[in-house]
N, C-alpha and C. Protein backbone atom coordinates (compact mmCIF):
# COMPACT_ATOMS: atom_id res chain seq x y z
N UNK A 1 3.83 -27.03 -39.23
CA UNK A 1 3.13 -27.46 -38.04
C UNK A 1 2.12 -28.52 -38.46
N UNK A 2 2.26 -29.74 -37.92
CA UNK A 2 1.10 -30.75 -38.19
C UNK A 2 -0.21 -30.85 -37.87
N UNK A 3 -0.33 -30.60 -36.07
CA UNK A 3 -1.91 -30.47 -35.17
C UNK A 3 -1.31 -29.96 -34.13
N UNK A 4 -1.85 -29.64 -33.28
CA UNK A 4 -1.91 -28.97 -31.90
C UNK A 4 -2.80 -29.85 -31.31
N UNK A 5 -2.00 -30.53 -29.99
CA UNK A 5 -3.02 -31.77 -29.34
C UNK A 5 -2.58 -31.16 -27.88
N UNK A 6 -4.10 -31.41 -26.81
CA UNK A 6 -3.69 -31.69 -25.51
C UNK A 6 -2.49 -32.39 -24.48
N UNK A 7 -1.88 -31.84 -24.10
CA UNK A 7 -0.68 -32.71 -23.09
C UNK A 7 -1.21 -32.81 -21.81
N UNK A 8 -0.93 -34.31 -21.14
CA UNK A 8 -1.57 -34.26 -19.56
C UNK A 8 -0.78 -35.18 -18.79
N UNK A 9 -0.12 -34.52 -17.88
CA UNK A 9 1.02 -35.26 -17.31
C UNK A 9 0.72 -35.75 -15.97
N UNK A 10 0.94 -36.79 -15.69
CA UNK A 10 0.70 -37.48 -14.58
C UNK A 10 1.64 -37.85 -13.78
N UNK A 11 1.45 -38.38 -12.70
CA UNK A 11 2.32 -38.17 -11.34
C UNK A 11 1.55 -39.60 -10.85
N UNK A 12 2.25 -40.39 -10.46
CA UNK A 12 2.04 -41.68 -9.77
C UNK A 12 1.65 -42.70 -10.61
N UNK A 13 2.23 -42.81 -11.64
CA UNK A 13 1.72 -43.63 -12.91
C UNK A 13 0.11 -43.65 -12.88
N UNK A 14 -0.82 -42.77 -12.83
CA UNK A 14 -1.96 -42.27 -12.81
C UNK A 14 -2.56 -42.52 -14.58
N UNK A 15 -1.64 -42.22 -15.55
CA UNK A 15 -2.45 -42.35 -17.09
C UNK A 15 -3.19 -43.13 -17.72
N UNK A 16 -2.48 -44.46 -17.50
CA UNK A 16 -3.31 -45.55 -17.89
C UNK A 16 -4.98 -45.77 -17.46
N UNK A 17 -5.24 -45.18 -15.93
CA UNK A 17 -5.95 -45.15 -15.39
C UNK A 17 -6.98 -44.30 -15.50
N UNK A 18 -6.56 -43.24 -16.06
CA UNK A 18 -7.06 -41.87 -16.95
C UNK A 18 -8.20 -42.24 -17.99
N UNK A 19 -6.95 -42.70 -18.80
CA UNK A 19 -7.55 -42.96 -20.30
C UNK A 19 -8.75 -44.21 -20.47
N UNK A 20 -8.32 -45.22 -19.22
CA UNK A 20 -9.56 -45.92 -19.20
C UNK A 20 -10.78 -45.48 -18.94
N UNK A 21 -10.52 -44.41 -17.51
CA UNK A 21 -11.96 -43.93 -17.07
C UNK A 21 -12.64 -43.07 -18.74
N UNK A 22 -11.93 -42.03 -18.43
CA UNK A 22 -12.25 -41.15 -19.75
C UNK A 22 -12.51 -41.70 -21.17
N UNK A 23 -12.13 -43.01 -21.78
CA UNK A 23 -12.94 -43.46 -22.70
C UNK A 23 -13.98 -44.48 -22.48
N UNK A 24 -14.06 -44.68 -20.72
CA UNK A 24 -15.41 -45.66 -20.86
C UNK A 24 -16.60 -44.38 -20.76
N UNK A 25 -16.27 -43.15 -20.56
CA UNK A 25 -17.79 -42.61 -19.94
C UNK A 25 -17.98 -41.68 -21.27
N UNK A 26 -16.96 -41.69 -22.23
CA UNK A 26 -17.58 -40.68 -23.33
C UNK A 26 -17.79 -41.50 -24.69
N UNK A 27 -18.57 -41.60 -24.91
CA UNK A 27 -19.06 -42.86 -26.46
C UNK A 27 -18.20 -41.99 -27.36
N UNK A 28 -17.53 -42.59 -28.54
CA UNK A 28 -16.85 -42.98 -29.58
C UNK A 28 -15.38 -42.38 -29.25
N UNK A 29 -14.76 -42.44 -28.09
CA UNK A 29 -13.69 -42.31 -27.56
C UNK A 29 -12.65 -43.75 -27.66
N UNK A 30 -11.58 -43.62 -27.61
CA UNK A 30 -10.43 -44.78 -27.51
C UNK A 30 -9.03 -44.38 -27.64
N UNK A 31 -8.53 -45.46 -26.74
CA UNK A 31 -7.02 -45.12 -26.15
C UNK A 31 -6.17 -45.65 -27.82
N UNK A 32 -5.85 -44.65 -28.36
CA UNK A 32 -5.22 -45.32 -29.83
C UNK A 32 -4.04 -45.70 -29.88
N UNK A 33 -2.89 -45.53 -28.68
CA UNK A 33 -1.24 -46.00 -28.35
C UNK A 33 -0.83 -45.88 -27.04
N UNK A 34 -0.13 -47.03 -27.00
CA UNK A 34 0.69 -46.59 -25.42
C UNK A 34 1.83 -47.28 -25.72
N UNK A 35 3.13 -46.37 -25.73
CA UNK A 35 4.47 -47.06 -24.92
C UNK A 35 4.59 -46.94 -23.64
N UNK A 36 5.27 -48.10 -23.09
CA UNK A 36 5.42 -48.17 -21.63
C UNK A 36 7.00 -48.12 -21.41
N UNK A 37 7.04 -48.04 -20.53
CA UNK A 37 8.58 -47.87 -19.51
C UNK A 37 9.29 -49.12 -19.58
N UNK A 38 9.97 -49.56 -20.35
CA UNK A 38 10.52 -50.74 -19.98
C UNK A 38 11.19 -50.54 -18.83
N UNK A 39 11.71 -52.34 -18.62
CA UNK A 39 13.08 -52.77 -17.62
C UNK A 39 14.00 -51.92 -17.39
N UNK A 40 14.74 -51.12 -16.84
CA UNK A 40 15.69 -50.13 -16.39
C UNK A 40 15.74 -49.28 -17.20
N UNK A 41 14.78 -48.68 -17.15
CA UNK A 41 14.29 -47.07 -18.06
C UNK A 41 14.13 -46.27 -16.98
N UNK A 42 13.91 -44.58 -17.60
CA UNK A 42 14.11 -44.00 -16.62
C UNK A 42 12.49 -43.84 -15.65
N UNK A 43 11.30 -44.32 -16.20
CA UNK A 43 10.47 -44.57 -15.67
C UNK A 43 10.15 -45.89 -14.58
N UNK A 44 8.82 -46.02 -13.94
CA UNK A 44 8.56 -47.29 -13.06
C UNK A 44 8.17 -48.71 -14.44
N UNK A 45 8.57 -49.21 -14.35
CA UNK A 45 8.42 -50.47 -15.43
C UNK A 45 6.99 -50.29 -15.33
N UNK A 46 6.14 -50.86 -16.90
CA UNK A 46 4.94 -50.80 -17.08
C UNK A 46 4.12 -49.63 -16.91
N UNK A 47 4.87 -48.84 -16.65
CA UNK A 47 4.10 -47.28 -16.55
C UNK A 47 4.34 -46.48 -17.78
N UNK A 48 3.25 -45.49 -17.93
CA UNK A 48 3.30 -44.86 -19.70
C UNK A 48 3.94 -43.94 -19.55
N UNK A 49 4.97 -44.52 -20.87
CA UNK A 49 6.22 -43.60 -21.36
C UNK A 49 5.51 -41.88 -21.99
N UNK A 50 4.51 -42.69 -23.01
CA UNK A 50 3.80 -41.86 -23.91
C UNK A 50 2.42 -42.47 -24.56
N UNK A 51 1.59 -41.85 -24.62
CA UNK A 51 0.23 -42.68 -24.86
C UNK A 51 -0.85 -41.39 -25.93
N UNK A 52 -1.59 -42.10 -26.60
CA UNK A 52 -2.31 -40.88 -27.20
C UNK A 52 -3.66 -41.80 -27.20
N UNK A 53 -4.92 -40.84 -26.81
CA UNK A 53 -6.58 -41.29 -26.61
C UNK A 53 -7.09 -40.19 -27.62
N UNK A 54 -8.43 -40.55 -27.42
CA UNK A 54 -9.12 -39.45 -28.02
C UNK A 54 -10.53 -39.79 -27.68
N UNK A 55 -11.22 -38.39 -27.48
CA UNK A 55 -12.55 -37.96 -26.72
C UNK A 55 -13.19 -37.80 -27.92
N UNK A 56 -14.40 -38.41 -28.24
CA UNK A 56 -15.05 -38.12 -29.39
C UNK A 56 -14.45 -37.14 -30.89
N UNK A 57 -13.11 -37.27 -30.85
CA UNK A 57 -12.25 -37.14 -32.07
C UNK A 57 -11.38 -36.64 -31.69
N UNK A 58 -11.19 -35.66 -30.62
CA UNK A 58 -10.52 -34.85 -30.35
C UNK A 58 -9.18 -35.71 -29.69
N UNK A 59 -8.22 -35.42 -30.38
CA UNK A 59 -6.77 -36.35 -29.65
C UNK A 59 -6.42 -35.74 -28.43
N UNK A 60 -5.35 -36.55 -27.86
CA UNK A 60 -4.90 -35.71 -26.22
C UNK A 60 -3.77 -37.20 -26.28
N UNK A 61 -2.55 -36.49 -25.76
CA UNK A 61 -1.74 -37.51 -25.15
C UNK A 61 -0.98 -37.36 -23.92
N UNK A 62 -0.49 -38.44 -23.30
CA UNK A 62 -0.52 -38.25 -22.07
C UNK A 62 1.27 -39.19 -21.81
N UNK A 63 1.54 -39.11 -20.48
CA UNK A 63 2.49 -39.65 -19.82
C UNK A 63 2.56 -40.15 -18.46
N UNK A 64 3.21 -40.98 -18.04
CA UNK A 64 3.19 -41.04 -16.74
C UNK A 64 4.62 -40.10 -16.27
N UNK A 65 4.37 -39.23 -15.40
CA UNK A 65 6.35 -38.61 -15.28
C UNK A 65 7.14 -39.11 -14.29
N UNK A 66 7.87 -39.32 -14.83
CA UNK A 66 8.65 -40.08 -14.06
C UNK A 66 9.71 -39.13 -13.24
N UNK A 67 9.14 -37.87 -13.22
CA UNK A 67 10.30 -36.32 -12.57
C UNK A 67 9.33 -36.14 -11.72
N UNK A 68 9.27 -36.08 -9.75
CA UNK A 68 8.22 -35.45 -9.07
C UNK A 68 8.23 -33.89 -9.17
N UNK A 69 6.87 -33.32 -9.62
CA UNK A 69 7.23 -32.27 -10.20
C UNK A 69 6.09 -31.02 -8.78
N UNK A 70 6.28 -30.11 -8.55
CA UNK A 70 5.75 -29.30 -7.22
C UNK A 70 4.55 -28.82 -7.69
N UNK A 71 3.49 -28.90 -9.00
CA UNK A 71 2.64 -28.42 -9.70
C UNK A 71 2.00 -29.56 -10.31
N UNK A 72 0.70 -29.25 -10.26
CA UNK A 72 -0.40 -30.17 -11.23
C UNK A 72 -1.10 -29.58 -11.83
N UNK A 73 -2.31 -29.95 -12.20
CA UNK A 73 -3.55 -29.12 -13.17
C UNK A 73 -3.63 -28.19 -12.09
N UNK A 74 -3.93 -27.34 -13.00
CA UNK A 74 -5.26 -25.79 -12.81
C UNK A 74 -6.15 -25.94 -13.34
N UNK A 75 -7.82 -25.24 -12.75
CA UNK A 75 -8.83 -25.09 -13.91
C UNK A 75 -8.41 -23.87 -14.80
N UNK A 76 -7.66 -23.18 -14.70
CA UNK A 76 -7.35 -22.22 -15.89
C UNK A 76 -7.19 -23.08 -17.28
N UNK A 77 -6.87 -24.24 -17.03
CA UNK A 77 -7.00 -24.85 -18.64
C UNK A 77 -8.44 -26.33 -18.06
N UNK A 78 -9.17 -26.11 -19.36
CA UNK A 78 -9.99 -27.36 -18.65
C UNK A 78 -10.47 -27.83 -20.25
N UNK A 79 -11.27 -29.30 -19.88
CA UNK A 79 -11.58 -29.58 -21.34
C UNK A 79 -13.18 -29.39 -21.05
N UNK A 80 -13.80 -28.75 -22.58
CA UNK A 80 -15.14 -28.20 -22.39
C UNK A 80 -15.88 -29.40 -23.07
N UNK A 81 -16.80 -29.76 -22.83
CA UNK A 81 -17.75 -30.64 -23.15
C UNK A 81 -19.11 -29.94 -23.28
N UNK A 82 -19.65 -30.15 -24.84
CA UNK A 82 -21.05 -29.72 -25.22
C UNK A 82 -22.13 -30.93 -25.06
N UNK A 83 -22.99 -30.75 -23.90
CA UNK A 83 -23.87 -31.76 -24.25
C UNK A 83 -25.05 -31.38 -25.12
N UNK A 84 -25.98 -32.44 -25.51
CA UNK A 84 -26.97 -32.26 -26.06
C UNK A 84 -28.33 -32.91 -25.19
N UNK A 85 -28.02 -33.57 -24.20
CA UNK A 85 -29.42 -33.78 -23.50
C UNK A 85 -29.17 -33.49 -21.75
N UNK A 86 -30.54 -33.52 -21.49
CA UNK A 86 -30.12 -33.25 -20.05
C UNK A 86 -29.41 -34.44 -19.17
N UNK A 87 -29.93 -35.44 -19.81
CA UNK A 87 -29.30 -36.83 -19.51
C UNK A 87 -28.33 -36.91 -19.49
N UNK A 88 -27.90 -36.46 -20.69
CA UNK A 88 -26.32 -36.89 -21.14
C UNK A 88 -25.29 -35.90 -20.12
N UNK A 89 -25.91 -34.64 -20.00
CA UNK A 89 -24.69 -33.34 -18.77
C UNK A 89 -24.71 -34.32 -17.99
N UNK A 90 -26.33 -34.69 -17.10
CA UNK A 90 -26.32 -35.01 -15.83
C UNK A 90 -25.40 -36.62 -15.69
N UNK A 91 -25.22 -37.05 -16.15
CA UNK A 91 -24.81 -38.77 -16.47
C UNK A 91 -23.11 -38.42 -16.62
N UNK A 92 -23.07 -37.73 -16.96
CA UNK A 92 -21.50 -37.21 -17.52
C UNK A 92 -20.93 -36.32 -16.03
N UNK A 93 -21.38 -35.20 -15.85
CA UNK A 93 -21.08 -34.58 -14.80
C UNK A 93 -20.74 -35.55 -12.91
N UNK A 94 -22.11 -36.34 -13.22
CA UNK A 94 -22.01 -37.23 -11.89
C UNK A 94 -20.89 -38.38 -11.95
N UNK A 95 -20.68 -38.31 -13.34
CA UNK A 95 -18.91 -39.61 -12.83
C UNK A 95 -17.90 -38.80 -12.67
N UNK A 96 -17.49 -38.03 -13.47
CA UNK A 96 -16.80 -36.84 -13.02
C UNK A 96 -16.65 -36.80 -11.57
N UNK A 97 -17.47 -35.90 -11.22
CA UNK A 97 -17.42 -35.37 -9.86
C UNK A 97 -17.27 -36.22 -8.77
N UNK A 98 -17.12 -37.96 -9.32
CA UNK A 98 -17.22 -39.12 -8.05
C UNK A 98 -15.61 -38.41 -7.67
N UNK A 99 -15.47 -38.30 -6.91
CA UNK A 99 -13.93 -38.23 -5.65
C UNK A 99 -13.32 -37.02 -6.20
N UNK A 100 -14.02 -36.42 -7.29
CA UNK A 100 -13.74 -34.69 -7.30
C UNK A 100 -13.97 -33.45 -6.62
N UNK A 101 -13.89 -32.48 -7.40
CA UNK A 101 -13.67 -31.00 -6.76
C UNK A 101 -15.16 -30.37 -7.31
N UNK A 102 -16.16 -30.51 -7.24
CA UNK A 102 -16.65 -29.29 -7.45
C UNK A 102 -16.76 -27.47 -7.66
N UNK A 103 -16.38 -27.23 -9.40
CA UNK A 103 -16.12 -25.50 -8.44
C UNK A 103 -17.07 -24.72 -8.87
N UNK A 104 -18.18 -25.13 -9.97
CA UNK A 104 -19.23 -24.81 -10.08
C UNK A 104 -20.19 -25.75 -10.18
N UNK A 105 -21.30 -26.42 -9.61
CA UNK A 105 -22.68 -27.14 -9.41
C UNK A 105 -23.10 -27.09 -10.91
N UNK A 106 -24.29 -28.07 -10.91
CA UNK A 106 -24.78 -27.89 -12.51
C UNK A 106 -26.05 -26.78 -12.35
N UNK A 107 -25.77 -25.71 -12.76
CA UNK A 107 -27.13 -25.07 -12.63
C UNK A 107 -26.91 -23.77 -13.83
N UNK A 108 -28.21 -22.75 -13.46
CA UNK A 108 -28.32 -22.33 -15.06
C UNK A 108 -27.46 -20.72 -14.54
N UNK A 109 -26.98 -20.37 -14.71
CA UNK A 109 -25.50 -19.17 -14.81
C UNK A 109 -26.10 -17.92 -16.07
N UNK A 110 -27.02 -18.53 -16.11
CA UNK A 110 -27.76 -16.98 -17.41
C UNK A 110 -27.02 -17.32 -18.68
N UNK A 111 -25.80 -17.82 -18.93
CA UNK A 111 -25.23 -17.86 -20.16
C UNK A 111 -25.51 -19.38 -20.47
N UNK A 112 -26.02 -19.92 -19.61
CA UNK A 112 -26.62 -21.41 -20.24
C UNK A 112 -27.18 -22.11 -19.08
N UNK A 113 -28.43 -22.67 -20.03
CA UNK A 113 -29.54 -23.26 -19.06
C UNK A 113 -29.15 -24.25 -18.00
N UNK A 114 -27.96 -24.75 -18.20
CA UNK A 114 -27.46 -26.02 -17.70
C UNK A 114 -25.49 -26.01 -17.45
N UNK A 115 -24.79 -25.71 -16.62
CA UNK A 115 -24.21 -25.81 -16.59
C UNK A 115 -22.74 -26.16 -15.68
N UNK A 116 -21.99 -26.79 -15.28
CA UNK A 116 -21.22 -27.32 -14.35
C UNK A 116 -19.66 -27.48 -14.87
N UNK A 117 -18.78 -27.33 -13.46
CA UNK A 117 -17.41 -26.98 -13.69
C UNK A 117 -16.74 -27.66 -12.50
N UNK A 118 -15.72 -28.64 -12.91
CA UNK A 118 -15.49 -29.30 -11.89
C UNK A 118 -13.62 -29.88 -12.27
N UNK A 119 -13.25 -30.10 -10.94
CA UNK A 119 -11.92 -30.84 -10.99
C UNK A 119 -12.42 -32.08 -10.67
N UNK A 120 -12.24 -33.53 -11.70
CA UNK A 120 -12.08 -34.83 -11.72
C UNK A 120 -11.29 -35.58 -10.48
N UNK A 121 -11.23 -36.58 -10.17
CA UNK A 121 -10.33 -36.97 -9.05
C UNK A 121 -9.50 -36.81 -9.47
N UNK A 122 -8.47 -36.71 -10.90
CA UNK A 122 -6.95 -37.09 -11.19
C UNK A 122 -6.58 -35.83 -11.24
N UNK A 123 -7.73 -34.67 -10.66
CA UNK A 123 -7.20 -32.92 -10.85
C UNK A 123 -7.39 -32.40 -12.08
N UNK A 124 -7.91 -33.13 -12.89
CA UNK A 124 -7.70 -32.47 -14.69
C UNK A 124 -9.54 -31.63 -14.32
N UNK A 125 -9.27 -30.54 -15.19
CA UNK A 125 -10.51 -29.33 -14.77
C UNK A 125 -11.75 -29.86 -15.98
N UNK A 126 -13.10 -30.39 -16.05
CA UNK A 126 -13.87 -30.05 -16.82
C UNK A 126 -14.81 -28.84 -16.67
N UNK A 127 -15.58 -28.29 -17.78
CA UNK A 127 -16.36 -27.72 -18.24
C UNK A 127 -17.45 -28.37 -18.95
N UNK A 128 -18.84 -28.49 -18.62
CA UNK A 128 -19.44 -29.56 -18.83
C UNK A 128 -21.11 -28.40 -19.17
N UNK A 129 -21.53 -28.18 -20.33
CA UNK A 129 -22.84 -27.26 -20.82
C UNK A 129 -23.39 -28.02 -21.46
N UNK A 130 -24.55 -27.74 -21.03
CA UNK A 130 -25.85 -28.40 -21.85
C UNK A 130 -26.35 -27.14 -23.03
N UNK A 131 -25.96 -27.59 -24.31
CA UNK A 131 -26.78 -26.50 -25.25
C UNK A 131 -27.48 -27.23 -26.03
């Protein structure tokens, strides 16, 4: 076994669009590959075949699918984010949540002073603590 990385599959050629938001709002993040769909492939031309980013080290790769599939994200899987200032939750949490789901507010839950849980517009679930 080599690594164990995140998979995140997208629906409406949505990835590209992903990986931009998600590495402009988290510092030392970047989209490290993308193949695209060529000319009479089984995808929409220019849409990602297969792509791999990474969130402050952590890899994740992604696709656009080209199968309409009856299921998307759940928050049963979400990606957790540790902040270290209040700035940084609150600054982080509020792009997030632009055209998202709120399913927990940022507030203090007894198990941490600071904390918020939310579906992104593209449906992918964060977890977002200030420790």
């Amino acid at each position: 076994m080599d690594k164990v990385i995140p998979f995140l599959m997208f629906q409406d050629g949505k990835a590209e669009e992903v990986m931009n938001f998600y590495t402009s709002i988290i510092e030392d993040s970047e989209i490290t590959s993308i193949v695209r769909y060529g000319a009479n492939e089984a995808g929409k031309e220019g849409t990602v075949f297969q792509a791999t980013f990474t969130l402050k080290g952590q890899e994740f790769m992604c696709i656009d699918s080209n199968v309409k599939h009856a299921f998307s994200f759940t928050p049963s899987f979400s990606i957790y984010v540790a902040c270290h200032t209040e700035e940084e939750i609150d600054e982080l949490y509020g792009k997030l949540k632009e055209g998202g789901h709120v399913l927990m507010p940022l507030g203090n839950y007894g198990f941490s002073k600071k904390f918020g849980w939310l579906n992104d517009r593209f449906g992918v679930s964060w977890q977002i603590n200030f420790v």
